[in-house]
Protein backbone atom coordinates (compact mmCIF):
# COMPACT_ATOMS: atom_id res chain seq x y z
CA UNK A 1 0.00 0.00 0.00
CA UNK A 2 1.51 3.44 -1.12
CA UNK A 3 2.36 5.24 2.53
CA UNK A 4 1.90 8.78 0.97
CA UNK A 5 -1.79 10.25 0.78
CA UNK A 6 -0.42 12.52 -3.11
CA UNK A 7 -4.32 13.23 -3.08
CA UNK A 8 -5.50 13.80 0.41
CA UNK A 9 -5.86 17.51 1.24
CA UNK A 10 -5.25 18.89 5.18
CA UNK A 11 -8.32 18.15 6.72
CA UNK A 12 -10.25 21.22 8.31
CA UNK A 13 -12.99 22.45 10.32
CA UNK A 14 -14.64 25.46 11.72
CA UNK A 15 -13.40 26.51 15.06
CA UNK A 16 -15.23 29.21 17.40
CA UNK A 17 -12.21 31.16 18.46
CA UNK A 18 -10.75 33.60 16.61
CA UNK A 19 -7.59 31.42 15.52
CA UNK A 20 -9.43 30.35 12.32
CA UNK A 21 -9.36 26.78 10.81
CA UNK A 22 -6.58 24.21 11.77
CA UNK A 23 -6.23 20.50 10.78
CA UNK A 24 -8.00 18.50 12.70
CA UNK A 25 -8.88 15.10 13.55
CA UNK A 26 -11.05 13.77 10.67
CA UNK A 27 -14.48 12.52 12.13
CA UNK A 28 -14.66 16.50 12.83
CA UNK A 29 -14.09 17.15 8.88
CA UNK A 30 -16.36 18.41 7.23
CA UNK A 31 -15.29 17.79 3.92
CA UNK A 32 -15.32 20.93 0.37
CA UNK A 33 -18.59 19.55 -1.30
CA UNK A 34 -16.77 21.15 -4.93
CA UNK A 35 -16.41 18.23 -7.86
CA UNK A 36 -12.76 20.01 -8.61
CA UNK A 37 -11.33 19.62 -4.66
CA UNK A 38 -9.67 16.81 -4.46
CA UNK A 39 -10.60 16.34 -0.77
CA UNK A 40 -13.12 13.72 -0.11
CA UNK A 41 -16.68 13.27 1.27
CA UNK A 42 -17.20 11.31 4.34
CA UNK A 43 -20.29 8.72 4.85
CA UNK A 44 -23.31 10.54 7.38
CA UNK A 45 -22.54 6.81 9.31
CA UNK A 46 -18.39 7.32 9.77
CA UNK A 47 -18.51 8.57 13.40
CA UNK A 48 -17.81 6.34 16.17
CA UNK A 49 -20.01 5.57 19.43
CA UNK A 50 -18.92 5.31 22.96
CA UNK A 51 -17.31 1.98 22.35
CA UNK A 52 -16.05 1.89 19.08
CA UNK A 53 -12.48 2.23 18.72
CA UNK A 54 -13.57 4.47 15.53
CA UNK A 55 -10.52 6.44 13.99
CA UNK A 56 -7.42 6.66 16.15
CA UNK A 57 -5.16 7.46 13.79
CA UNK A 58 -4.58 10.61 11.57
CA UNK A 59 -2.44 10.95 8.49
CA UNK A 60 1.31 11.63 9.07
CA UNK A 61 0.83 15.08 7.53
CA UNK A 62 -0.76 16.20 10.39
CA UNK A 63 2.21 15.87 12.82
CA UNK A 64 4.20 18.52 10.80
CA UNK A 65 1.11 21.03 10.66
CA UNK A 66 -0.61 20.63 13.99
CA UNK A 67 -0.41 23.55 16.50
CA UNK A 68 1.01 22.07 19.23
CA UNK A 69 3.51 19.38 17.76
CA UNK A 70 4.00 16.58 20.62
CA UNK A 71 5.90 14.12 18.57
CA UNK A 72 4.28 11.05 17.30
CA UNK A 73 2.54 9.33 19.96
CA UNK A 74 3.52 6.00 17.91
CA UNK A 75 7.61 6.14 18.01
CA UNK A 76 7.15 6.45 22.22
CA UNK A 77 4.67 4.11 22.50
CA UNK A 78 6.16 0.96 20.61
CA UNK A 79 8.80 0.27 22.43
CA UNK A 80 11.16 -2.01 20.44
CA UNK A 81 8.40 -2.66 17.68
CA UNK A 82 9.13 1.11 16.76
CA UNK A 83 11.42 0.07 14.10
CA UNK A 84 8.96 -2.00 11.79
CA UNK A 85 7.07 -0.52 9.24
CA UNK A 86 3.27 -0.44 10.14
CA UNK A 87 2.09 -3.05 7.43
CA UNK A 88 4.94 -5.63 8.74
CA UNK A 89 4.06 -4.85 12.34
CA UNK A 90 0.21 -5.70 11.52
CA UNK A 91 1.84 -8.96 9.95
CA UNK A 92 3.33 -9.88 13.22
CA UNK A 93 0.51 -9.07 15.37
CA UNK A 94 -1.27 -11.03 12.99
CA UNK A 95 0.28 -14.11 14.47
CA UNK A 96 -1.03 -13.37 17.76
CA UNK A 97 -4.10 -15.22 19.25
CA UNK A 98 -7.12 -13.01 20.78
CA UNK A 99 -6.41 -13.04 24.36
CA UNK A 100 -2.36 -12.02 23.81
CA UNK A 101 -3.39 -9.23 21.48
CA UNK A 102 -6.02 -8.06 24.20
CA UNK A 103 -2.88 -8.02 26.75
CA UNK A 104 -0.54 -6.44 24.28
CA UNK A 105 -3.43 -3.31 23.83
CA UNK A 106 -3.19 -2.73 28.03
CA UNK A 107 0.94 -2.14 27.33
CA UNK A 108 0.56 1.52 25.99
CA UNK A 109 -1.43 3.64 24.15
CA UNK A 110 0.24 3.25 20.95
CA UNK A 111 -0.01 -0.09 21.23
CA UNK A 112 -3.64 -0.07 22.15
CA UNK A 113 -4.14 1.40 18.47
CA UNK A 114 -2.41 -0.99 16.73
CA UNK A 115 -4.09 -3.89 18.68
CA UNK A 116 -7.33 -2.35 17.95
CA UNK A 117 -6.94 -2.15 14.24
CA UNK A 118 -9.88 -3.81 13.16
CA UNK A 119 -9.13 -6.36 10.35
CA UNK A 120 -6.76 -8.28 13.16
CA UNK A 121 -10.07 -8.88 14.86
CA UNK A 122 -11.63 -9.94 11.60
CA UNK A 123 -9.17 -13.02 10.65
CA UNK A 124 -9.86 -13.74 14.37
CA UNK A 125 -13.80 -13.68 14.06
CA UNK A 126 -13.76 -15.70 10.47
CA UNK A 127 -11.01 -18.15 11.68
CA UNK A 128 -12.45 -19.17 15.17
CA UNK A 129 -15.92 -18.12 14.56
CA UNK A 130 -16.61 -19.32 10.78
CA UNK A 131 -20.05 -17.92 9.52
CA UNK A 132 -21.68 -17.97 12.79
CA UNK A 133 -20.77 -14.43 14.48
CA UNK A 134 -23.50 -12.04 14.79
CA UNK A 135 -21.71 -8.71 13.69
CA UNK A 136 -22.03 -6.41 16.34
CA UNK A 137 -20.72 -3.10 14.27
CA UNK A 138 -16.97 -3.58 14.35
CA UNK A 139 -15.11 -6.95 14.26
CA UNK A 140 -13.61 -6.06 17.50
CA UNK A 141 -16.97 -6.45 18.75
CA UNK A 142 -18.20 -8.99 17.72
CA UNK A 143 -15.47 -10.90 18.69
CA UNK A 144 -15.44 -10.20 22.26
CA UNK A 145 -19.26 -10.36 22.43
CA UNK A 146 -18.91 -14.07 21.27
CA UNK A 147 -16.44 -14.69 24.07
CA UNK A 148 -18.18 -13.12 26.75
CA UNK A 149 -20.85 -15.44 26.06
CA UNK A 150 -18.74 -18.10 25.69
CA UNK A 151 -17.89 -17.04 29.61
CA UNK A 152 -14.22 -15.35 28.68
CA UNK A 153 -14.93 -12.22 30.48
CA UNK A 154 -11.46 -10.99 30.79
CA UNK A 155 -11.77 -9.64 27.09
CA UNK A 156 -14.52 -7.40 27.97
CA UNK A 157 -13.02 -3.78 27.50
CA UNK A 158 -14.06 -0.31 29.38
CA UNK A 159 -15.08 2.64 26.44
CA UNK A 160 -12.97 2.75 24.12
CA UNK A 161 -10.47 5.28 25.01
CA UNK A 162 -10.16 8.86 23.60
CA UNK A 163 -6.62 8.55 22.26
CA UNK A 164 -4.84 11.57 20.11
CA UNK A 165 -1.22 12.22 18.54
CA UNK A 166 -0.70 8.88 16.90
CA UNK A 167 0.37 9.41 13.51
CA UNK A 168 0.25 6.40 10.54
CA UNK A 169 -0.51 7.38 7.14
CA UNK A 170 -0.88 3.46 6.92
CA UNK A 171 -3.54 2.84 9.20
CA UNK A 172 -5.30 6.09 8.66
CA UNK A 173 -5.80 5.20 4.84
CA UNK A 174 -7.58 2.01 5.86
CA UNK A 175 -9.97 4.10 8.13
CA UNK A 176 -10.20 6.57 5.37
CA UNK A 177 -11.45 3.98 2.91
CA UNK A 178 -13.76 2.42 5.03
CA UNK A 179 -15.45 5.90 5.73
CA UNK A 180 -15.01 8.20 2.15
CA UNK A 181 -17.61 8.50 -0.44
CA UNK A 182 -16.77 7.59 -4.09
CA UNK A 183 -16.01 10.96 -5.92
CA UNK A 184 -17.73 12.59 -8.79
CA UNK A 185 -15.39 12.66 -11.20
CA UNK A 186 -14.64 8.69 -10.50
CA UNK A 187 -18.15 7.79 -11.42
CA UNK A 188 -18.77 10.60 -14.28
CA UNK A 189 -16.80 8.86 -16.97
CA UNK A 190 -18.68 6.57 -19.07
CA UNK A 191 -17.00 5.43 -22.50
CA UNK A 192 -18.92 2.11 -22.41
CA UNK A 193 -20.65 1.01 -25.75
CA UNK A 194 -24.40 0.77 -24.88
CA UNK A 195 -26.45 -1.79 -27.10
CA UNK A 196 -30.15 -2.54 -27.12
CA UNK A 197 -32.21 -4.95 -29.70
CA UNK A 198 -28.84 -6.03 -31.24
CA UNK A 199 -29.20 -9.77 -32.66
CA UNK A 200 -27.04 -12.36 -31.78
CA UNK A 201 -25.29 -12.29 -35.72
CA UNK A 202 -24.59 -8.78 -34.78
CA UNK A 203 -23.34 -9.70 -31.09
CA UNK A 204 -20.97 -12.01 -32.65
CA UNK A 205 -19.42 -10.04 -34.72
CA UNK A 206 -19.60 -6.53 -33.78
CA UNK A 207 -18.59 -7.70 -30.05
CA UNK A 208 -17.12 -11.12 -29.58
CA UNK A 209 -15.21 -11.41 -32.56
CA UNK A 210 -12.99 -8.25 -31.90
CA UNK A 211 -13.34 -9.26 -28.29
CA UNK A 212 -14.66 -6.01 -27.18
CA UNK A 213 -16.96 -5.10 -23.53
CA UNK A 214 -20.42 -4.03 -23.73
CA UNK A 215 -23.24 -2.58 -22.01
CA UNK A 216 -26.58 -4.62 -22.91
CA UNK A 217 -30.26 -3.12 -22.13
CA UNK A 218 -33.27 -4.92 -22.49
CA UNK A 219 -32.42 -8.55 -22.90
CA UNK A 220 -33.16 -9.46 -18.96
CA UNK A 221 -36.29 -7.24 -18.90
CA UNK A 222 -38.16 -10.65 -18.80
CA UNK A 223 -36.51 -12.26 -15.73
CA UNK A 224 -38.94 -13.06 -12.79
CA UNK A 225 -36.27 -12.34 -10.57
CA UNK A 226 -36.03 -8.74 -11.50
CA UNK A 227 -39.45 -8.53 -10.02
CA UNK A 228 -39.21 -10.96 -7.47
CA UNK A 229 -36.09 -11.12 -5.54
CA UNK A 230 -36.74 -8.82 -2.17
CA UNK A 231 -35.06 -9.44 0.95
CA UNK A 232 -38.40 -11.02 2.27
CA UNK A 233 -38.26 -13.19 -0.80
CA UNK A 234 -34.83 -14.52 -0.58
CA UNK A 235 -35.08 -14.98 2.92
CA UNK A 236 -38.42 -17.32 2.51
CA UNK A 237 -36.76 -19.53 -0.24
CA UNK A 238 -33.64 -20.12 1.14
CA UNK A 239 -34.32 -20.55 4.61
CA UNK A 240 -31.79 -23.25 6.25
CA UNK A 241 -29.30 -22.54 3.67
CA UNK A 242 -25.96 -21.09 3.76
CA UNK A 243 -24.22 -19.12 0.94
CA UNK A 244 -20.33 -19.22 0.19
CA UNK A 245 -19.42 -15.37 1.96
CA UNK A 246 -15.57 -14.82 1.74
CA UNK A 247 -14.04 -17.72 3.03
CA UNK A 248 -16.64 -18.63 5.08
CA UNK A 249 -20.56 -20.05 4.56
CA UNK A 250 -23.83 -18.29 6.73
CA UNK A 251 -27.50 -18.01 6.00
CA UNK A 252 -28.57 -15.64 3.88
CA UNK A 253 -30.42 -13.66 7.14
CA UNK A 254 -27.00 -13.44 9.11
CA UNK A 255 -25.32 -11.83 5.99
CA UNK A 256 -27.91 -9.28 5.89
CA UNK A 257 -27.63 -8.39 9.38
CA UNK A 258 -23.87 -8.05 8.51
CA UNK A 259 -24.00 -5.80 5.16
CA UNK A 260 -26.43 -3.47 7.13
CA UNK A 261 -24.09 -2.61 9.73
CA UNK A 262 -20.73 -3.10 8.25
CA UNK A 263 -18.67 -0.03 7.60
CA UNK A 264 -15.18 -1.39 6.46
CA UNK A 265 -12.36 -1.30 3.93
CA UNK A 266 -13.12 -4.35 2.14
CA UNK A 267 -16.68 -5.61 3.27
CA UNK A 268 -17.27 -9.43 2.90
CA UNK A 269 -18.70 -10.09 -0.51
CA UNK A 270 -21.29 -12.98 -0.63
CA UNK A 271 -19.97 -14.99 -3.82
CA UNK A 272 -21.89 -18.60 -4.06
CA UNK A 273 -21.17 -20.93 -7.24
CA UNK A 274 -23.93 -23.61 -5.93
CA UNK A 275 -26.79 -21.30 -5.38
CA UNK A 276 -29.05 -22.48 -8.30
CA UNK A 277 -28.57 -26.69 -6.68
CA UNK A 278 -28.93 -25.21 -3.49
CA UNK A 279 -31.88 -23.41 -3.58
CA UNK A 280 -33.89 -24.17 -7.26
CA UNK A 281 -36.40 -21.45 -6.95
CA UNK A 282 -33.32 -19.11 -8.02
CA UNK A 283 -32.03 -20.90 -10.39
CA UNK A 284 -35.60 -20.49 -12.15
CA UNK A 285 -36.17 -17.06 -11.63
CA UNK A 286 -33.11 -15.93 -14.40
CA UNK A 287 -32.53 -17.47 -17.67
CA UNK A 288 -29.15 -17.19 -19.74
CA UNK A 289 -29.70 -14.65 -22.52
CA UNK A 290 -29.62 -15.34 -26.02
CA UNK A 291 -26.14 -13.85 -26.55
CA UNK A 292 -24.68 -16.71 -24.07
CA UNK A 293 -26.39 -20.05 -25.09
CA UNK A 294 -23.20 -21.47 -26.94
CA UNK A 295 -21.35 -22.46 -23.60
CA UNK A 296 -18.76 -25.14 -24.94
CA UNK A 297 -17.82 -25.98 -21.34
CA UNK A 298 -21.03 -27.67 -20.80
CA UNK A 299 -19.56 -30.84 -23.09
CA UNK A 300 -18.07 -31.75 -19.10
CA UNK A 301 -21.33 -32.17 -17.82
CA UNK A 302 -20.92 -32.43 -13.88
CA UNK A 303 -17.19 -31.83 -14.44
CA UNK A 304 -16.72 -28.88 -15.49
CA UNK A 305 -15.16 -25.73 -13.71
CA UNK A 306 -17.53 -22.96 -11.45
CA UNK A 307 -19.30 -20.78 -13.95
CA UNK A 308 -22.18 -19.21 -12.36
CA UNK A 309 -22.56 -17.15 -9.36
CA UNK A 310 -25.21 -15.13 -7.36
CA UNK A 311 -23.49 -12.07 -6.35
CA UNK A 312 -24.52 -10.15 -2.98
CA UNK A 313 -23.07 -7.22 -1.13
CA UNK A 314 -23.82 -3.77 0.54
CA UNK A 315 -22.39 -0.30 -0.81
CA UNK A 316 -18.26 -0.63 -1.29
CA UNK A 317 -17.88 -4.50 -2.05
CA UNK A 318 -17.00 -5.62 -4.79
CA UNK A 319 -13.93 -7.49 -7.01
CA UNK A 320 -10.57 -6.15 -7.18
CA UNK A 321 -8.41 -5.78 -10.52
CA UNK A 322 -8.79 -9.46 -12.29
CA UNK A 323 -8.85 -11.29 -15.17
CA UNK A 324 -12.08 -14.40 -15.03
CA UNK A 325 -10.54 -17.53 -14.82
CA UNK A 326 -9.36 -20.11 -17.22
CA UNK A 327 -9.69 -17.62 -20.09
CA UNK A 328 -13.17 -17.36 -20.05
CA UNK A 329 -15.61 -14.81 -21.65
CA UNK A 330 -18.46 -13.57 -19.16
CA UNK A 331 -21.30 -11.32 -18.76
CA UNK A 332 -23.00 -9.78 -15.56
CA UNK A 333 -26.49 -9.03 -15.07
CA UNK A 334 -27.51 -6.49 -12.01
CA UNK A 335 -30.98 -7.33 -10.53
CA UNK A 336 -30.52 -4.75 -7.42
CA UNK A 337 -28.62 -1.90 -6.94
CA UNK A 338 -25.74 -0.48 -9.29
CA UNK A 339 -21.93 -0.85 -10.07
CA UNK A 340 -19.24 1.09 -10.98
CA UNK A 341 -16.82 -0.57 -13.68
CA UNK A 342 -13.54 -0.19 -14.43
CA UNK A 343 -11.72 -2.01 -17.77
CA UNK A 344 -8.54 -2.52 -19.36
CA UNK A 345 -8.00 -4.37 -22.60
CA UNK A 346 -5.34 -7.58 -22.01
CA UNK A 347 -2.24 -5.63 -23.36
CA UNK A 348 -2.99 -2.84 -20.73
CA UNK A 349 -2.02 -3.87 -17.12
CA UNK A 350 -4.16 -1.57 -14.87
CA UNK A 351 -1.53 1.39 -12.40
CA UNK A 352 -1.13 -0.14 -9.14
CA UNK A 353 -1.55 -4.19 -10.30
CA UNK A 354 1.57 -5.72 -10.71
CA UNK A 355 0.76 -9.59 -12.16
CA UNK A 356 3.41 -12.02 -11.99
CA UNK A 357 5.82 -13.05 -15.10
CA UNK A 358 3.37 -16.80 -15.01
CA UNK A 359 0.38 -15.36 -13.78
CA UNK A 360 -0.18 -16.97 -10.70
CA UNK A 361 -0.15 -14.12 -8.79
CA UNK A 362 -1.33 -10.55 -9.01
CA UNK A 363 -0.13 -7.70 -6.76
CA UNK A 364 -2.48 -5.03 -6.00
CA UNK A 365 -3.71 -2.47 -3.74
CA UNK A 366 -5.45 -3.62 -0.55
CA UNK A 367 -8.87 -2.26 -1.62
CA UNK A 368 -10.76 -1.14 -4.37
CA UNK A 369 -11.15 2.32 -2.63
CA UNK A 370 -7.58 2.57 -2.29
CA UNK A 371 -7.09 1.93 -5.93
CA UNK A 372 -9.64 5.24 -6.92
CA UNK A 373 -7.90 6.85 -4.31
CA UNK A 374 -4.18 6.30 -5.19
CA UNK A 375 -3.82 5.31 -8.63
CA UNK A 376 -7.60 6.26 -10.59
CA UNK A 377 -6.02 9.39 -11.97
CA UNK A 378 -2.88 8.05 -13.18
CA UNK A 379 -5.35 6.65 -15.97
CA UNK A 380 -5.83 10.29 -17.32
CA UNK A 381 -2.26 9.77 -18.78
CA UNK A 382 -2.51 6.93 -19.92
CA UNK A 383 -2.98 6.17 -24.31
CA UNK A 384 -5.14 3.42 -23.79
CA UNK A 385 -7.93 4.83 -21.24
CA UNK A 386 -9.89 2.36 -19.36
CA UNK A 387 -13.44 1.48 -20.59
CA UNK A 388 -16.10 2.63 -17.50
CA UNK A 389 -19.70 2.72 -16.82
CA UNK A 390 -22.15 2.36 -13.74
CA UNK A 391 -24.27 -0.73 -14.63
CA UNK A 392 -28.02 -0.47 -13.17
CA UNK A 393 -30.58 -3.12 -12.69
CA UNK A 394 -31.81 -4.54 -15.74
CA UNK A 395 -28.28 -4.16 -17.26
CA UNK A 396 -25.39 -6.71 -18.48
CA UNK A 397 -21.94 -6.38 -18.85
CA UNK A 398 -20.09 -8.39 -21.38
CA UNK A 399 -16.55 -8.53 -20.16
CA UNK A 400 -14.32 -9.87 -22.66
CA UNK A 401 -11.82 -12.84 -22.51
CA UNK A 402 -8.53 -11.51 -21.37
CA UNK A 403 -9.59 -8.40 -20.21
CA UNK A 404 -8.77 -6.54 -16.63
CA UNK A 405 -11.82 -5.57 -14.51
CA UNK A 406 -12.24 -4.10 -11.39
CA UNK A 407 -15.86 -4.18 -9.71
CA UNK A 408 -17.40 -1.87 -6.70
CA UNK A 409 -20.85 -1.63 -5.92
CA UNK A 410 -22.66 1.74 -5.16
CA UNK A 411 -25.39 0.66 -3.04
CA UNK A 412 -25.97 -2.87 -1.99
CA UNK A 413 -26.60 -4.96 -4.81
CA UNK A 414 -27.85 -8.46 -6.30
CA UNK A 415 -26.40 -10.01 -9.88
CA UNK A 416 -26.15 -12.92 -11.65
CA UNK A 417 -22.57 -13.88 -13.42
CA UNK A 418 -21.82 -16.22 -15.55
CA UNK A 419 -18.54 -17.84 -17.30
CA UNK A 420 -18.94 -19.10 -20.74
CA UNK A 421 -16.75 -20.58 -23.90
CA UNK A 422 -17.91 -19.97 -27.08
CA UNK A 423 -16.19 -21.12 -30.44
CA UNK A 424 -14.74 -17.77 -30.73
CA UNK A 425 -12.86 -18.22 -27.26
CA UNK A 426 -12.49 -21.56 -27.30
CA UNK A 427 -8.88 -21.96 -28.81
CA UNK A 428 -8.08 -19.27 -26.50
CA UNK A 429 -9.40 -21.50 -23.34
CA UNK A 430 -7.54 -24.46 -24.73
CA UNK A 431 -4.31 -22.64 -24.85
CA UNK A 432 -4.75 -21.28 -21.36
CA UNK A 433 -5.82 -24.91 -20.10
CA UNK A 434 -2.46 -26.09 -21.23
CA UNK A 435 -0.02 -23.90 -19.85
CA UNK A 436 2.68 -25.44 -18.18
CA UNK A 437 1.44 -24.04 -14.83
CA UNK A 438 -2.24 -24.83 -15.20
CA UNK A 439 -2.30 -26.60 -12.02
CA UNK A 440 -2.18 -23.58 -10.25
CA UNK A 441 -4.02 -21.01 -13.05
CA UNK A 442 -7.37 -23.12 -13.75
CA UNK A 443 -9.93 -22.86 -10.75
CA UNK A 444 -13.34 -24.12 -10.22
CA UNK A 445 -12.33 -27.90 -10.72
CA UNK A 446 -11.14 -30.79 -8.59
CA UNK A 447 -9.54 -31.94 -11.55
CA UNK A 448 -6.97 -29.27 -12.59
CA UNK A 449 -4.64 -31.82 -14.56
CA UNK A 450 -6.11 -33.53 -16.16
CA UNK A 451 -8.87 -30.52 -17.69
CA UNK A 452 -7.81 -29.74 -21.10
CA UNK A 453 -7.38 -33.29 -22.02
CA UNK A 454 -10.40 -33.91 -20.74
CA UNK A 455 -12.35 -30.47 -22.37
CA UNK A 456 -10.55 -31.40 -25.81
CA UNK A 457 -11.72 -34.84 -26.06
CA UNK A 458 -15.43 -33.96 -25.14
CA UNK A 459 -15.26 -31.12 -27.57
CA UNK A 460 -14.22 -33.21 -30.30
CA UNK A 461 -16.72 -35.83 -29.58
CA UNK A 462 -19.69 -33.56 -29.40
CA UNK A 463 -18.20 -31.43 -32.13
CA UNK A 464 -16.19 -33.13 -34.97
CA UNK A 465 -14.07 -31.23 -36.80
CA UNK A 466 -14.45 -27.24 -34.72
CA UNK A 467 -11.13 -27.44 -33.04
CA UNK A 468 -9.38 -27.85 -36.25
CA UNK A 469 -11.95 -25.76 -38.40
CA UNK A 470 -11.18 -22.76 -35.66
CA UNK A 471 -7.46 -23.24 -35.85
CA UNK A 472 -7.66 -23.14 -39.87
CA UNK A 473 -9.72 -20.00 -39.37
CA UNK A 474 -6.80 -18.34 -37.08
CA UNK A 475 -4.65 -19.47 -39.56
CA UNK A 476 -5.69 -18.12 -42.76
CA UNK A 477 -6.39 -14.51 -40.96
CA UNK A 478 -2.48 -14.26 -39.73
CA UNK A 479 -1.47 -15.52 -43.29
CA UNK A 480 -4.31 -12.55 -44.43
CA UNK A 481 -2.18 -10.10 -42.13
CA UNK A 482 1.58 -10.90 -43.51
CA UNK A 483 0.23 -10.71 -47.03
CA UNK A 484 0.95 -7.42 -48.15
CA UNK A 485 2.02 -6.15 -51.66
CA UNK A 486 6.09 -5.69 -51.76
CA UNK A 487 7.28 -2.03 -52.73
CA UNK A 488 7.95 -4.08 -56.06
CA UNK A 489 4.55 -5.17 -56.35
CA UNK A 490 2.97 -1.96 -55.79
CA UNK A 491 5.71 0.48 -57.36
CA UNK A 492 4.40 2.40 -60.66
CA UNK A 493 5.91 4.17 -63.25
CA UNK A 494 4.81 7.42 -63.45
CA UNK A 495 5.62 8.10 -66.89
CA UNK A 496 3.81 4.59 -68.34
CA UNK A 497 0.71 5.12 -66.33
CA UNK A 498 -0.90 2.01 -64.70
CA UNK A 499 2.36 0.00 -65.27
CA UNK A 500 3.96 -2.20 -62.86
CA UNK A 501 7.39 -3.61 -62.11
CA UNK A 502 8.52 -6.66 -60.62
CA UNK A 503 10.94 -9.51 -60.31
């Protein structure tokens, strides 16, 4: 995570004496409302109660311009942790269980904010806890609620205390992103092509075929789901079911109870791949549109990899900067809410993701509101500008093979995705399936190994003759693309009119 705040403004308020405005700590802020300041808006929600540890911290900035300089609480505080760099000393507290990092918090004040740092508490809650806590507001919380009724009343804290001059442009930035309101100008840009009534001739080759994204109105407007799925609704159907939430599985009741009181850098994100076996009625309620039906994955039967999803989460979930898996083609279709994409084509790596040489493993900023914060208007430089658009209910994304894509949603939202391979992506899906690392690329299978053998053969069984037709195709377009007239071949006399040497 970058440690400087290059777009983060002093943060102000009004005083009543005479001295004017100073900086300040910033759940006082009251941020410039002006689309060209590049301050930023706080949430109504972002202040803290009695007992939440709220925001301790304030940027490093502040230290050098505050009116009464003290030093950095931190640096006295830490004792001989002072030397490690915030993220690595998160990393080592990390390690800790619950009840040493309670003890460590009692050791100083500086060391009471870094034990309170709220997504330590989290891998706590989700690792001992699984999908059973009942969130009680901050992760913190609801992990010491669960043990005092599990009779551990030793973590049981007084208020949270009132704690000022420790300085962390680190762990302020996570507060920050939990708390700020996406800007104007990151949700104004909207280069997107929009289609409606297109037919599926034109779809393949105005869209697939130069493996381009798309916005797509009107093709789910006859989905019961559209209509049907309320709260009260999927509550009533999938009672005594869990959904696939992060890394862990709850009812779809406690996740609600969750996303309405969550206020956090990167909230969970309910992502379930078995939600149509699980629970039919939804599987019913949505039907693949006509764009999609050639899904040349479905020659596995049982076998083959995840490809469809139910997609739930409040306002500032979402997917980071990826690519889908196994080289897959997909499209998105919001039922609730709205979404803010961000795309770049496959030659473009996005600012701030840094993918590894095999592609095993992508580097990237901790959230998606750190990315808008730190790296969104690096993109105004750049020659190839990412495609954007704010998707609405009723809406589908196409999102191209290959392509980078970044996801947030702007209120809580509901969607259907779906994975495909179609004949014009299928060579590409092959190729992928055989890389030398595949093992550790393809995902949504038991069976990584053995998957492209196993995808060819079914392929050519159920369809004779494409794999080679396809690779003809490819063929005769590159041989289209070096075939170009020679400066001999073209070269004219000017004197002799239309003739033409050559040897």
């Amino acid at each position: 995570m970058p440690a400087a705040f290059h777009s983060l403004l002093p943060l102000k308020r009004k005083r009543k004496s005479k001295r004017g405005r100073r900086r300040s700590h910033p759940k006082e802020n009251h941020l410039a409302a002006s689309a060209g300041d590049p301050s930023f808006h706080l949430k109504s929600s972002s202040s803290a109660t009695s007992r939440d540890i709220g925001c301790l911290v304030e940027p490093l900035g502040n230290l050098f311009l505050s009116a009464t300089p003290r030093g950095n609480l931190r640096d006295a505080g830490l004792g001989a942790l002072r030397p490690l760099p915030d993220d690595l000393l998160l990393d080592v507290l990390g390690l800790l269980p619950a009840r040493d990092l309670a003890a460590l918090s009692v050791a100083s004040k500086a060391l009471y904010v870094v034990a309170s740092h709220d997504p330590l508490w989290r891998a706590l809650v989700l690792h001992e806890l699984g999908g059973t806590f009942d969130f009680a507001g901050s992760w913190r919380a609801t992990y010491i609620a669960a043990a005092s009724r599990g009779g551990q009343a030793y973590l049981i804290p007084p208020r949270a205390l009132k704690i000022k001059g420790f300085y962390s442009d680190y762990l302020f930035q996570n507060w920050l992103c939990a708390n700020m309101e996406m800007r104007h100008e990151w949700l104004a840009r909207d280069n997107i092509e929009r289609r409606r009534g297109m037919s599926v001739e034109q779809f393949v080759a105005e869209v697939e075929e130069p493996n381009r994204p798309v916005l797509l109105e009107g093709c789910i407007d006859t989905w019961p789901a559209l209509q049907k799925w309320s709260r009260d609704y999927l509550l009533e159907i999938s009672a005594g079911k869990e959904f696939a939430v992060g890394p862990v599985s709850m009812p779809l009741d406690r996740y609600f109870r969750y996303a309405d009181n969550v206020q956090e850098e990167r909230p969970l994100y309910l992502f379930d791949a078995k939600f149509a076996e699980n629970v039919p009625e939804m599987g019913r309620d949505y039907e693949v549109p006509d764009y999609f039906r050639e899904d040349l994955f479905s020659v596995l039967g049982k076998e083959r990899p995840d490809y469809r999803w139910v997609i739930i989460g409040p306002a500032g979930s979402g997917s980071s900067f990826h690519v889908d898996p196994n080289s897959t083609s997909a499209w998105n279709a919001i039922i609730k809410g709205a979404k803010k994409w961000v795309m770049f084509p496959p030659e473009v790596v996005p600012p701030g993701v840094h993918p590894s040489a095999d592609g095993a493993e992508v580097t990237s900023p901790v959230s998606i509101m750190e990315w808008f914060m730190n790296f969104y208007g690096a993109c105004k430089t750049w020659e190839k500008r990412p495609i954007e658009c704010v998707c609405r209910a009723g809406e589908v994304v196409f999102v191209p093979n290959g392509w980078w894509h970044l996801v947030i949603n702007l209120e809580e939202s509901i969607a259907i995705t779906q994975n495909y391979v179609s004949r014009r992506n299928l060579l590409n899906v092959l190729d992928f399936l055989k890389k030398p690392n595949a093992s550790e690329l393809v995902s949504g299978t038991k069976d990584r190994v053995n998957l492209h053998d196993k995808f060819r053969g079914a392929i050519e069984a159920a369809h004779p003759g494409m794999i080679k037709q396809l690779e003809l195709k490819v063929q005769q377009k590159a041989a289209a693309r070096k075939k170009k007239a020679s400066f001999w071949d073209s070269a004219a006399d000017a004197k002799s009119g239309g003739f033409k040497f050559s040897f």
